[in-house]
N, C-alpha and C. Protein backbone atom coordinates (compact mmCIF):
# COMPACT_ATOMS: atom_id res chain seq x y z
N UNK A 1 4.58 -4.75 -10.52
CA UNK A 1 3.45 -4.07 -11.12
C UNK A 1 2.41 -5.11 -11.49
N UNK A 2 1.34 -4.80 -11.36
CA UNK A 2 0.20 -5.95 -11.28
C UNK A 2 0.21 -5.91 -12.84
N UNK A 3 -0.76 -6.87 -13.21
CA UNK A 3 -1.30 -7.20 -14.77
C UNK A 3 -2.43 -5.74 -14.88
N UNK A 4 -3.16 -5.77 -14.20
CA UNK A 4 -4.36 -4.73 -14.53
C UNK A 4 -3.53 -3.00 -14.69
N UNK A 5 -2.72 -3.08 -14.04
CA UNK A 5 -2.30 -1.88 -14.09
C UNK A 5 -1.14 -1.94 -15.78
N UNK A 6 -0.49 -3.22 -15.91
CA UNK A 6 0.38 -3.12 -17.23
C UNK A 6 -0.92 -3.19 -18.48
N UNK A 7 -1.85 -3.03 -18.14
CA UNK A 7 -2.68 -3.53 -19.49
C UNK A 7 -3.32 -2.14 -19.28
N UNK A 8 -3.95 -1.26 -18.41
CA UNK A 8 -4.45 -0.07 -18.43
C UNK A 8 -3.16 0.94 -18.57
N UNK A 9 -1.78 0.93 -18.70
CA UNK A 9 -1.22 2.12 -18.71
C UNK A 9 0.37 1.11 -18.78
N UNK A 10 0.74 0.99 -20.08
CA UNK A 10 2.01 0.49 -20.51
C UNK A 10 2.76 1.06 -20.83
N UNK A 11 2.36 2.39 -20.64
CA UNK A 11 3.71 3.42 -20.42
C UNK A 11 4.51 3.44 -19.49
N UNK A 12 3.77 3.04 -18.72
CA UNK A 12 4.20 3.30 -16.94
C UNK A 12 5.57 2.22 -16.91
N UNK A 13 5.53 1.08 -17.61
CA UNK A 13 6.41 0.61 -17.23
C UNK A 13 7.93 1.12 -18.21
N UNK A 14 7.66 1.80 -19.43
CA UNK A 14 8.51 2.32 -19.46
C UNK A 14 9.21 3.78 -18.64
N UNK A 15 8.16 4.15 -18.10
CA UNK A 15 8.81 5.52 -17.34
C UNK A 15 9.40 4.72 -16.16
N UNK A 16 9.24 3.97 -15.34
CA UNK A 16 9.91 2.58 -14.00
C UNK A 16 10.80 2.28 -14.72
N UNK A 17 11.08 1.63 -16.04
CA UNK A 17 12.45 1.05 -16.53
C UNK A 17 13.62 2.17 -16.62
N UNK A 18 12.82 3.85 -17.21
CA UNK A 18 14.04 4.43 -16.80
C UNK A 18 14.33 5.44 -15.56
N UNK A 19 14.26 5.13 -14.67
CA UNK A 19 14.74 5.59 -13.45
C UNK A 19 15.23 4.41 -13.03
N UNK A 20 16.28 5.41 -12.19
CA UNK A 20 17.26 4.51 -10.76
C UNK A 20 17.17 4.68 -9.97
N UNK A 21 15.89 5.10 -9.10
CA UNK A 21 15.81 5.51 -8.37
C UNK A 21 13.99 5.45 -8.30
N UNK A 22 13.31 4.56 -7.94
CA UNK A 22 11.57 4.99 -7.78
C UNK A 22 11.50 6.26 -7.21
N UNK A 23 10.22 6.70 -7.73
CA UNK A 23 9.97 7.81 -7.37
C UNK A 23 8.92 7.50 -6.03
N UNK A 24 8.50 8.10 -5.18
CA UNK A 24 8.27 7.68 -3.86
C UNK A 24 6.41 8.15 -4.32
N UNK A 25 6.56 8.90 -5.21
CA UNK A 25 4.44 9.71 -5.39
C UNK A 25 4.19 8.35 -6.36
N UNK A 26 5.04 8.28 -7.19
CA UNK A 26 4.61 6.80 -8.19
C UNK A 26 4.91 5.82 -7.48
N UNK A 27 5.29 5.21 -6.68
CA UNK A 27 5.30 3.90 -6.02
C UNK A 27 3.51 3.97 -5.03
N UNK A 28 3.59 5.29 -4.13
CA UNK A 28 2.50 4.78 -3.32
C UNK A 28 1.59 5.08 -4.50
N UNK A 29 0.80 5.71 -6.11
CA UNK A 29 0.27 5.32 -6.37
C UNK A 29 -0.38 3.89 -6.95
N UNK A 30 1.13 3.15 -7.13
CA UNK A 30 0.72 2.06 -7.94
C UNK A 30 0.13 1.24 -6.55
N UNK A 31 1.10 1.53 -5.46
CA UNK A 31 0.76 0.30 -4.47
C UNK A 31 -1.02 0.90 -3.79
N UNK A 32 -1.57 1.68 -4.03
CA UNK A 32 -3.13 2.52 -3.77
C UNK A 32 -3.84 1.27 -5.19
N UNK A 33 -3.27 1.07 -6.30
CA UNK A 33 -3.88 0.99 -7.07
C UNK A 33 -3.74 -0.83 -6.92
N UNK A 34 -2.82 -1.13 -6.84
CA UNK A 34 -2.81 -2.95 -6.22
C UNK A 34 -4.65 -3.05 -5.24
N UNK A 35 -4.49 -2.07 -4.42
CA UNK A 35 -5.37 -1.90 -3.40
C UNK A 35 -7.06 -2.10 -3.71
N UNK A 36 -7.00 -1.13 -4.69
CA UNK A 36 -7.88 -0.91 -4.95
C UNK A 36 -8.16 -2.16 -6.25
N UNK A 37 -7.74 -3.10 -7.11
CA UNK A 37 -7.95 -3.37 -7.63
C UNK A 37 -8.76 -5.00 -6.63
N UNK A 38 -7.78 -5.25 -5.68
CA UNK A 38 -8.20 -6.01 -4.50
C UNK A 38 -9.84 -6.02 -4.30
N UNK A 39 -9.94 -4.58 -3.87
CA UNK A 39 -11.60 -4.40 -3.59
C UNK A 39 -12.40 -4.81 -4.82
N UNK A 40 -11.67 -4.20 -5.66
CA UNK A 40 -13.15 -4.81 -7.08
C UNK A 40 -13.13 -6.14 -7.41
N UNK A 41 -12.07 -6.73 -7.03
CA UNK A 41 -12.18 -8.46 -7.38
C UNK A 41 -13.02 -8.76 -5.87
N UNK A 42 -13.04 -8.22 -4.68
CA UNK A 42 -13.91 -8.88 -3.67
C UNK A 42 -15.30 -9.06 -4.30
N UNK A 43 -15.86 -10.03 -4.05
CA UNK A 43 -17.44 -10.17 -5.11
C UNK A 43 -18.40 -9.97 -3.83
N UNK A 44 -17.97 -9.86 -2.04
CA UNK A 44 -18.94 -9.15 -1.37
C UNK A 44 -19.23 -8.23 -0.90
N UNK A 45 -18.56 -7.07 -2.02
CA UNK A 45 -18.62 -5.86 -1.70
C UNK A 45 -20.42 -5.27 -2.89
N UNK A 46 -20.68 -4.58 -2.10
CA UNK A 46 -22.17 -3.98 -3.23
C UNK A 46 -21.83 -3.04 -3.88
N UNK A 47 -23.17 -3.05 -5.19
CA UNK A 47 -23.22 -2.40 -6.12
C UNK A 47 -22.42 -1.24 -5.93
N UNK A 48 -23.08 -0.01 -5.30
CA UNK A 48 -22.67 1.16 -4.49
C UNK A 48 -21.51 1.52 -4.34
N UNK A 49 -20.60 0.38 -3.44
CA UNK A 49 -19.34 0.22 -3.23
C UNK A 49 -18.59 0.01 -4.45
N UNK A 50 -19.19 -1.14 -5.25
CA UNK A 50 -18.33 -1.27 -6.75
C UNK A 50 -17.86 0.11 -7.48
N UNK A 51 -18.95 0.71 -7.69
CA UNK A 51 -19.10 1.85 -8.58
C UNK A 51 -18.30 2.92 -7.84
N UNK A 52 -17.98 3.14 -6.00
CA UNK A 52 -16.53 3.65 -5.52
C UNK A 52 -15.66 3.70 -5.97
N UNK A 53 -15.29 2.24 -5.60
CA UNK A 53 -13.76 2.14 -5.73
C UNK A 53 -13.22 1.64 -7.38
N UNK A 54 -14.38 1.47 -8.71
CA UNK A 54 -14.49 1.79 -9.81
C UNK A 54 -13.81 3.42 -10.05
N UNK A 55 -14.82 4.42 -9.64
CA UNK A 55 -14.19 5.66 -9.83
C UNK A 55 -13.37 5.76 -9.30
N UNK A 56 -12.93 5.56 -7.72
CA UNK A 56 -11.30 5.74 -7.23
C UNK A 56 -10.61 4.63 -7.84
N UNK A 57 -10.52 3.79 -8.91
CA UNK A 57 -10.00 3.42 -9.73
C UNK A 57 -9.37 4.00 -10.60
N UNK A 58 -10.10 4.64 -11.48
CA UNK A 58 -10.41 5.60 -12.29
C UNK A 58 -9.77 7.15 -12.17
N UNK A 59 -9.81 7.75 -11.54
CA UNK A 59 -8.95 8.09 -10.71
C UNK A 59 -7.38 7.89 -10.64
N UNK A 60 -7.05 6.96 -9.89
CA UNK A 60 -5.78 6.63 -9.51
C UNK A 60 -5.30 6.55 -11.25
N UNK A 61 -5.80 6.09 -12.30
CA UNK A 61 -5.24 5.97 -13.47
C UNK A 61 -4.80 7.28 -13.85
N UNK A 62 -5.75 7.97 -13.70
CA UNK A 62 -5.35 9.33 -14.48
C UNK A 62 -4.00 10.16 -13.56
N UNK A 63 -4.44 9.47 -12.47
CA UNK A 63 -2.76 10.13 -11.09
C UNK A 63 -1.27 9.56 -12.25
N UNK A 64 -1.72 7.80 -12.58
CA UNK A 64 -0.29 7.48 -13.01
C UNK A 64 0.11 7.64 -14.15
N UNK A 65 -0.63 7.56 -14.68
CA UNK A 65 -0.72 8.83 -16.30
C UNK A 65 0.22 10.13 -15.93
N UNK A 66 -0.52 11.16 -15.59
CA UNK A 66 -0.20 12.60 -14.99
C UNK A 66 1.56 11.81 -14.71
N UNK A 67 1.96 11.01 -13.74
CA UNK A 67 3.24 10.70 -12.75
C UNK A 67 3.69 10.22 -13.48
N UNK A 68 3.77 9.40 -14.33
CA UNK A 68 4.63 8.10 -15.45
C UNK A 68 5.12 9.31 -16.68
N UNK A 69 4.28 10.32 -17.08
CA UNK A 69 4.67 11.64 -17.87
C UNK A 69 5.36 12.27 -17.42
N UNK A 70 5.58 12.90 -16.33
CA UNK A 70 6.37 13.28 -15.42
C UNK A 70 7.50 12.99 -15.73
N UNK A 71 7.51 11.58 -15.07
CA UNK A 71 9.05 10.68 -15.14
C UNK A 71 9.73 10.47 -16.32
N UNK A 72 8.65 10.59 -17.42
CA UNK A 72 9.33 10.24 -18.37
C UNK A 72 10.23 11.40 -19.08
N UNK A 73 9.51 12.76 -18.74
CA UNK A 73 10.01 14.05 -19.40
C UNK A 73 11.30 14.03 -18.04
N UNK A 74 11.07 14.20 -16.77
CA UNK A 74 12.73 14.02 -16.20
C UNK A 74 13.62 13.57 -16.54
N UNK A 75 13.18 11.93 -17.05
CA UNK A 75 14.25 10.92 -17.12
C UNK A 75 15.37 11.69 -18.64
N UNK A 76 13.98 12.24 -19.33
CA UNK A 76 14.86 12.68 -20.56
C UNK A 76 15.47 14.18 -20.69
N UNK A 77 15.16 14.65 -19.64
CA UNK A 77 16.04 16.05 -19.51
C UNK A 77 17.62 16.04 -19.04
């Protein structure tokens, strides 16, 4: 799990610590969100583009939010 993603949503790593099993919708979001964090550190991408993949940033947070809640109400049922 990257740094940007443990500092925007530190729940997440407790809902990953309890499963045995990844969940396959929360893995490809985090690995979308590696992705995307890639593009905003590129410094030759433009304004335009920033403010994209900013909101599909943005975005993808509120996906692992929504998914890490999820997991966490399974893990405890």
């Amino acid at each position: 799990m990257t740094d940007d993603l443990k500092d925007e949503l530190p729940e997440l790593s407790t809902a990953l610590s309890s499963q045995f099993e990844p969940d396959a919708f929360l893995s490809e979001a985090i690995e979308d969100f590696g992705k995307v964090c890639a593009k905003l550190n590129d410094t030759s991408i433009t304004a335009s583009e920033r403010e994209e993949w900013a909101h599909i940033k943005s975005e993808l947070v509120n996906e692992l939010r929504r998914l890490a809640k999820r997991n966490l109400r399974n893990a405890s049922d």
